[in-house]
Protein backbone atom coordinates (compact mmCIF):
# COMPACT_ATOMS: atom_id res chain seq x y z
CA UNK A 1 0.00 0.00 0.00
CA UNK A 2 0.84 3.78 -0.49
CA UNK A 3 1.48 4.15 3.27
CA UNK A 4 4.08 0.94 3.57
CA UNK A 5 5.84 2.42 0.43
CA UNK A 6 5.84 5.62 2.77
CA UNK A 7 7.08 3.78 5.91
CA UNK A 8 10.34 2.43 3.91
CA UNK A 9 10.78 5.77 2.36
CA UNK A 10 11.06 7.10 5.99
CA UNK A 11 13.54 3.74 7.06
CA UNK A 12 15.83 4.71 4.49
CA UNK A 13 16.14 8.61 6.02
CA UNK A 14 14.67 10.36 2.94
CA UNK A 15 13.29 12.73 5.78
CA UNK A 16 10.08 14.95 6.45
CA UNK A 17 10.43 16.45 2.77
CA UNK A 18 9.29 13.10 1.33
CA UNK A 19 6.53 13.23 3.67
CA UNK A 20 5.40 16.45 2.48
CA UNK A 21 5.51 15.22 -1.13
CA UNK A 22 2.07 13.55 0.01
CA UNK A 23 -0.55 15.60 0.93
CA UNK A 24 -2.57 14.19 3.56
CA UNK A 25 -4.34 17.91 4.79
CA UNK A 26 -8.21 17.73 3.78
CA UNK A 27 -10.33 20.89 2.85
CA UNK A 28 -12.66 20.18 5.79
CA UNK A 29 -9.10 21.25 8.04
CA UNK A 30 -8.68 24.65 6.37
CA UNK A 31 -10.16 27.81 7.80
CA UNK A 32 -10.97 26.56 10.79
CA UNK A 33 -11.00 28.80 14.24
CA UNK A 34 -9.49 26.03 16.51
CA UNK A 35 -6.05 26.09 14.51
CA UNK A 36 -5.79 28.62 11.61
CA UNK A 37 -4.55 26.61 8.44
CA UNK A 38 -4.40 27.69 4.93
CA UNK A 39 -2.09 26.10 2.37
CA UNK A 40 -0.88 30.53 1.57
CA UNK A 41 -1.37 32.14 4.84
CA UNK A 42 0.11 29.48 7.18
CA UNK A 43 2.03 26.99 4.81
CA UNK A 44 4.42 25.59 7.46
CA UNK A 45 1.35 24.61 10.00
CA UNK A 46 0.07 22.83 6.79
CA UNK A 47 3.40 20.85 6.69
CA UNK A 48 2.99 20.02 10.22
CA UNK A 49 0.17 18.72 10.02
CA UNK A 50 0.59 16.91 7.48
CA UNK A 51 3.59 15.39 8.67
CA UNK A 52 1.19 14.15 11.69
CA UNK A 53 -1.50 13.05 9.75
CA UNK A 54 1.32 10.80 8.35
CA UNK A 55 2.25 9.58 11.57
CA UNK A 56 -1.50 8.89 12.27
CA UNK A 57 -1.73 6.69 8.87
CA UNK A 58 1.73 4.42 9.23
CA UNK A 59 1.61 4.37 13.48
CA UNK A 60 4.63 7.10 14.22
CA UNK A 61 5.99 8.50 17.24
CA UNK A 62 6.07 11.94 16.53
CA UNK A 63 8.49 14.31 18.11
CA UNK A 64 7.71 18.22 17.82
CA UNK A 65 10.94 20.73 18.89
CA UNK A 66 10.19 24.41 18.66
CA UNK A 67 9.94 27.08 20.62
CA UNK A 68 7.46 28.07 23.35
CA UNK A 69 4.14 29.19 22.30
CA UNK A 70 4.12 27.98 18.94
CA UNK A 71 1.35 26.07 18.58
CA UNK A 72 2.66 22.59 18.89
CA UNK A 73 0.25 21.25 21.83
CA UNK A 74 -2.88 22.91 20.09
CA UNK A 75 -2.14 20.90 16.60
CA UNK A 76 -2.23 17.52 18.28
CA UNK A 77 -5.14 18.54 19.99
CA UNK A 78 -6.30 19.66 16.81
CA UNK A 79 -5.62 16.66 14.82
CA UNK A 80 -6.94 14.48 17.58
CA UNK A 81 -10.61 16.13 17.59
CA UNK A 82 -10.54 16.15 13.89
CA UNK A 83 -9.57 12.44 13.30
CA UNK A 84 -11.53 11.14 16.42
CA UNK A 85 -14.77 13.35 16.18
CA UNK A 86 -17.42 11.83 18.47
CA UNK A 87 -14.67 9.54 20.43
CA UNK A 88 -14.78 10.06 24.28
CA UNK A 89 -11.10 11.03 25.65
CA UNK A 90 -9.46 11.14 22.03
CA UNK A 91 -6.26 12.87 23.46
CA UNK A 92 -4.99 11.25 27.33
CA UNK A 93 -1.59 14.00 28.68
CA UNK A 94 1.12 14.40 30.78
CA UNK A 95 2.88 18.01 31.53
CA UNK A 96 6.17 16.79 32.60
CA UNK A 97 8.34 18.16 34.86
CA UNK A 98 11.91 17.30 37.26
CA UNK A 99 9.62 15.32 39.34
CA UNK A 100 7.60 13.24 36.86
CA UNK A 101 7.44 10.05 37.82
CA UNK A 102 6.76 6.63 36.28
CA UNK A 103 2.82 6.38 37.97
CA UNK A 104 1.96 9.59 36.18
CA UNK A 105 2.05 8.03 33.11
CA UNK A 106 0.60 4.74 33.75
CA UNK A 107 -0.97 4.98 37.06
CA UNK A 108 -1.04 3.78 40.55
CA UNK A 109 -2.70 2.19 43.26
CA UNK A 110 -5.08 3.99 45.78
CA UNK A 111 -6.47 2.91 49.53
CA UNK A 112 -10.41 2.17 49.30
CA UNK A 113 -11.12 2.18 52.91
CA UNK A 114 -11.44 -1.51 53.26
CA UNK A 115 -7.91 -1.97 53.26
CA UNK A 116 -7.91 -2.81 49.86
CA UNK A 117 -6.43 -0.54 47.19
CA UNK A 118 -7.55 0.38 43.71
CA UNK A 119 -6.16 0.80 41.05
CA UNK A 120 -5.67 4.15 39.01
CA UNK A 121 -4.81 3.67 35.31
CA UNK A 122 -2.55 6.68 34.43
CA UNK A 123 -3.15 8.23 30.57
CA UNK A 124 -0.61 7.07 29.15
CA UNK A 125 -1.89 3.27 29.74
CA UNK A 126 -5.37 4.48 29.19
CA UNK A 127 -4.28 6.16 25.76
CA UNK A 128 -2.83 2.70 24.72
CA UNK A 129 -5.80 0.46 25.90
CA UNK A 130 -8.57 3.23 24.22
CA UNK A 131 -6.66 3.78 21.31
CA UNK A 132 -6.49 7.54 21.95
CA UNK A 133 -3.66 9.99 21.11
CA UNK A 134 -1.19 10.84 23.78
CA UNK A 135 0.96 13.69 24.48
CA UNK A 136 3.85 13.73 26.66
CA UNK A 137 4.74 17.63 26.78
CA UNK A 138 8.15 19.60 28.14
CA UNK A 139 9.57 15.79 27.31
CA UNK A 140 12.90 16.81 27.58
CA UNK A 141 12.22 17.59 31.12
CA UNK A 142 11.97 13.92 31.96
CA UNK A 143 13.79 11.89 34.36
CA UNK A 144 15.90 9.23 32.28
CA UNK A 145 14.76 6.79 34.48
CA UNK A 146 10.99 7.56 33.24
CA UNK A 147 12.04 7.91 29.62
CA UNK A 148 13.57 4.01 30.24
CA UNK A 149 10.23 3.02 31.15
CA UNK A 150 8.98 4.63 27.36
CA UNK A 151 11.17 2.46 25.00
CA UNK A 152 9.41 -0.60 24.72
CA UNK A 153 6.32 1.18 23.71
CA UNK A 154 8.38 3.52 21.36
CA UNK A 155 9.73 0.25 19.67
CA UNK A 156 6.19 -0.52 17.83
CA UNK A 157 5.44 -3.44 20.04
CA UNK A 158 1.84 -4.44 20.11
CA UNK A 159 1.94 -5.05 23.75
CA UNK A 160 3.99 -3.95 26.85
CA UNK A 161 3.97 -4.55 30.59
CA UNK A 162 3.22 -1.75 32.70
CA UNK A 163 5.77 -1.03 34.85
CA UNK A 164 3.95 -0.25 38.36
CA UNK A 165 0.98 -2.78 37.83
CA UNK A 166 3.11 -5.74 36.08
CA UNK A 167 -0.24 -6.20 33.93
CA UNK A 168 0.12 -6.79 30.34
CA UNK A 169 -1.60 -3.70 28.15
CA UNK A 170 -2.21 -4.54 24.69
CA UNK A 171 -1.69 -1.58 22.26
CA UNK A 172 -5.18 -0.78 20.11
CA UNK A 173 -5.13 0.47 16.58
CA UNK A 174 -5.56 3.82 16.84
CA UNK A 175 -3.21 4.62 19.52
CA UNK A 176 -0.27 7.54 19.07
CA UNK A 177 2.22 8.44 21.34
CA UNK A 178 3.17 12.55 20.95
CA UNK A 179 5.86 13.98 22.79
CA UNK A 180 6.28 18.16 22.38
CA UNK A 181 9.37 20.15 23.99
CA UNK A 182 11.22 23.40 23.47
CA UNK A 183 14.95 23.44 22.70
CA UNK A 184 17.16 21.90 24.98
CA UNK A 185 19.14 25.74 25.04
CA UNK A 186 15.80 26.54 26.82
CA UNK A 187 16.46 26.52 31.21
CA UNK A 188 16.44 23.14 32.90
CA UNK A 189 16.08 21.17 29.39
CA UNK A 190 17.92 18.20 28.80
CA UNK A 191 19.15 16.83 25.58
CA UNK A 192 17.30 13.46 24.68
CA UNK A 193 19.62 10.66 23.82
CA UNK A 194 20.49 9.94 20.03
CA UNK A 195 18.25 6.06 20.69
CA UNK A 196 15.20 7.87 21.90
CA UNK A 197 14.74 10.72 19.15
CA UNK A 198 15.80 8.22 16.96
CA UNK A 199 12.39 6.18 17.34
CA UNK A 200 10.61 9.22 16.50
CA UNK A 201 9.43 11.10 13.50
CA UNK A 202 10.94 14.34 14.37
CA UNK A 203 9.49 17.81 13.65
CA UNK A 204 11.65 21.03 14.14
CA UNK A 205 8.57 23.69 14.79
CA UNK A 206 10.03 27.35 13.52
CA UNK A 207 8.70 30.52 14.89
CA UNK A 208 5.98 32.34 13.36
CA UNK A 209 6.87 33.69 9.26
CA UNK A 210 5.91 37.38 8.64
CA UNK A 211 1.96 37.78 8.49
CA UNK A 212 1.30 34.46 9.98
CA UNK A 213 0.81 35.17 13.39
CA UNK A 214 -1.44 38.31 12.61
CA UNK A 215 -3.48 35.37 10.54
CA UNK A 216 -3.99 33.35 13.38
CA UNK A 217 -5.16 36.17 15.92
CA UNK A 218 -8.00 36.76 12.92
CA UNK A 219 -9.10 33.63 12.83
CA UNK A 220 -9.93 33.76 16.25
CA UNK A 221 -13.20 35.18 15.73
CA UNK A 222 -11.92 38.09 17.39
CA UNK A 223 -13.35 40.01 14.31
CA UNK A 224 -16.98 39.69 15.36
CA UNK A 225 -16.58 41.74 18.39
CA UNK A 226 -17.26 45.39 17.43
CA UNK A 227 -14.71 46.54 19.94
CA UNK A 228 -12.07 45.20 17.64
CA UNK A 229 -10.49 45.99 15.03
CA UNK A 230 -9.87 42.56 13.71
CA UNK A 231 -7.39 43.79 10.47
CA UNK A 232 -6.02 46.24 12.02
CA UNK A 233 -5.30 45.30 15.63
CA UNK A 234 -3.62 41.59 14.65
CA UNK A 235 -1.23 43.24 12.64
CA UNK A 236 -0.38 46.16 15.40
CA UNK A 237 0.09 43.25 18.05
CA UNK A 238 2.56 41.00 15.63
CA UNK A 239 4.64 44.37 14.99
CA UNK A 240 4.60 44.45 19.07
CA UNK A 241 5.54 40.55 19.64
CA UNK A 242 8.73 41.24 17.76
CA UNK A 243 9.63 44.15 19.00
CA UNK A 244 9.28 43.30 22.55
CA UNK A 245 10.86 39.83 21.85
CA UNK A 246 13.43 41.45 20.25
CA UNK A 247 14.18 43.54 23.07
CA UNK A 248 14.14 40.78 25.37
CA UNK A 249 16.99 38.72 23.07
CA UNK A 250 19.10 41.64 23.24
CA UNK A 251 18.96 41.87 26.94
CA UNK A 252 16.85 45.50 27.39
CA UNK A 253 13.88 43.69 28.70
CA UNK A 254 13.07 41.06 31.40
CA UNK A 255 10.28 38.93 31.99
CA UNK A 256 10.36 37.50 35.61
CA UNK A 257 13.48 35.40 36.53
CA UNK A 258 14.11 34.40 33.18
CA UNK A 259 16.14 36.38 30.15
CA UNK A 260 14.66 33.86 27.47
CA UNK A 261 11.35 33.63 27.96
CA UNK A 262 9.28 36.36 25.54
CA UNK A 263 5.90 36.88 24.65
CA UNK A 264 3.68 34.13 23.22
CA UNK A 265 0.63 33.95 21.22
CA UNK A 266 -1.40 33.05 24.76
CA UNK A 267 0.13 36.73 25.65
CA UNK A 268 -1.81 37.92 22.87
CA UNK A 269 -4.67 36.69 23.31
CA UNK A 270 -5.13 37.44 26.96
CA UNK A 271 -4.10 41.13 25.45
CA UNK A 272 -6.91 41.12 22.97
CA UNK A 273 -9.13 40.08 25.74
CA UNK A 274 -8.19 42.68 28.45
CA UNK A 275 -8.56 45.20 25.71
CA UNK A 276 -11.78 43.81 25.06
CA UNK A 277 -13.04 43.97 28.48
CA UNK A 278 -11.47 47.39 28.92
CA UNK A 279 -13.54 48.68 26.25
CA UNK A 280 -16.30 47.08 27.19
CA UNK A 281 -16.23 48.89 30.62
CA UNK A 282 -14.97 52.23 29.22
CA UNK A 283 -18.29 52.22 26.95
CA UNK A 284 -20.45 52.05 30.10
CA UNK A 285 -18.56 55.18 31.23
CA UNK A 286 -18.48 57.23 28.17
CA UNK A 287 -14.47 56.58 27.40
CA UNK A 288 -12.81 54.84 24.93
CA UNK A 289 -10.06 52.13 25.66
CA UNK A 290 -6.60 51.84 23.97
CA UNK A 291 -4.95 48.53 22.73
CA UNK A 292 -1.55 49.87 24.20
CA UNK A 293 -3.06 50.71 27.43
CA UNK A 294 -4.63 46.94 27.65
CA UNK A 295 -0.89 45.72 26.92
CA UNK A 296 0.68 47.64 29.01
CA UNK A 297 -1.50 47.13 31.44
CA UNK A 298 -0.64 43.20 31.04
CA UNK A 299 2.77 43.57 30.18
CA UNK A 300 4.12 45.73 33.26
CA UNK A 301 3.77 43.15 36.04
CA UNK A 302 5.91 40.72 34.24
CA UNK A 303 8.54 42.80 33.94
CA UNK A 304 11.56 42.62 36.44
């Protein structure tokens, strides 16, 4: 079949750009509010998601790198609600962190009050016995002694043992494991070994192209409200994302503790809804509100 001849073309390292000579991204995706794709506007989300929908087809891991912000979480969800429409659970998580552990991926046991105990399936062993998607995000914040647990699952086996239960869970068609992280030149990240990314299809996620991000605050449905200037405002706040990350990468700004860590697109949307709010409120009292004076507003408490 098509997708075999694409799984050997992937074996021999022909890489994502044979991936992309397949195009997997259905009209019914395009235009949609939940994640803003079109094939002109947003070409590299396109070639994301196609690369996933890839994954979905011939049973991938799929690695996305990027940086923060960038949208990676919100395609799987994407992707997951769009392939699994009407399916219960169709995408089981874990945010990890220095002190993920081993049961918050496939569960533990918990006292009933009997003296008996329960047991708790985690979502990652849910995910596999459902069939659902499953996201692992920050990965690279792992333990290595959790990642261990991972490879036998990441090797394509159609069942594994769970590690804290010692019950057998059989994998069900369907299932995908997703793991999302920024760089490992990002704080506290480590660098995952050559033998785990290896058993991945890896995506490198780039930061928003010129016009694209002003694209995605429109499709929003931010254009509706007749307090904003949907046009107009999306491209004033992309000019202001790279200025002010800009000015953060050269050192004259500071957000919190950290000299890395910029705006993001949830930045702008809590700034087009403070200014929304703000104008709302301002009506009421015969003023009008100003989209610099909702940022600023936001923006000032971060700063250090």
């Amino acid at each position: 079949s098509i997708f075999r001849t694409m799984r050997r073309e992937m074996a021999a390292n022909k890489g994502i750009s044979e991936v992309n000579s397949y195009d997997f991204v259905t009209e019914d995706m395009l235009g949609q509010s939940e994640y803003a794709l079109d094939r002109t506007k947003t070409p590299y989300r396109c070639q994301y998601t196609n690369v996933i929908l890839f994954a979905f087809y011939t049973g991938q891991a799929v690695l996305l790198e990027g940086p923060a912000a960038t949208g990676k979480t919100s395609l799987v969800e994407y992707i997951g609600g769009h392939l699994k429409r009407g399916t219960a659970g169709v995408l089981f998580k874990t945010i990890n962190s220095e002190s993920t552990s081993i049961q918050d991926y496939f569960g533990t046991f918990i006292p009933c009050g009997d003296g008996n105990f329960a047991e708790l399936q985690g979502p990652l062993s849910t995910a596999v016995s459902d069939g659902a998607f499953f996201l692992a995000d920050e990965f690279n914040l792992t333990e290595p002694s959790v990642l261990n647990a991972l490879f036998p699952l990441l090797e394509g086996r159609q069942s594994i043992t769970n590690p804290v239960t010692g019950k057998t869970l059989d994998v069900k068609d369907g299932f995908l494991f997703f793991a999302t992280q920024n760089s490992a030149l990002y704080a506290d990240r480590k660098r995952l070994p050559h033998s785990l990314r290896s058993r991945f299809l890896q995506v490198q996620v780039s930061d928003f192209a010129e016009g694209e991000l002003a694209f995605i605050l429109r499709t929003r449905n931010y254009s509706t409200n007749p307090f904003f200037n949907g046009p107009g405002d999306t491209v004033i706040l992309e000019k202001a994302f790279r200025a002010v990350n800009k000015d953060i990468q050269c050192g004259r700004i500071v957000f919190g503790t950290s000299s890395t860590v910029g705006l993001t697109v949830r930045d702008l949307i809590k700034w087009i809804e403070r200014f929304i709010a703000l104008a709302k409120c301002r009506k009421n009292k015969g003023a009008m509100a100003s989209l610099a004076a909702a940022g600023i507003t936001m923006l000032t408490s971060r700063l250090k």
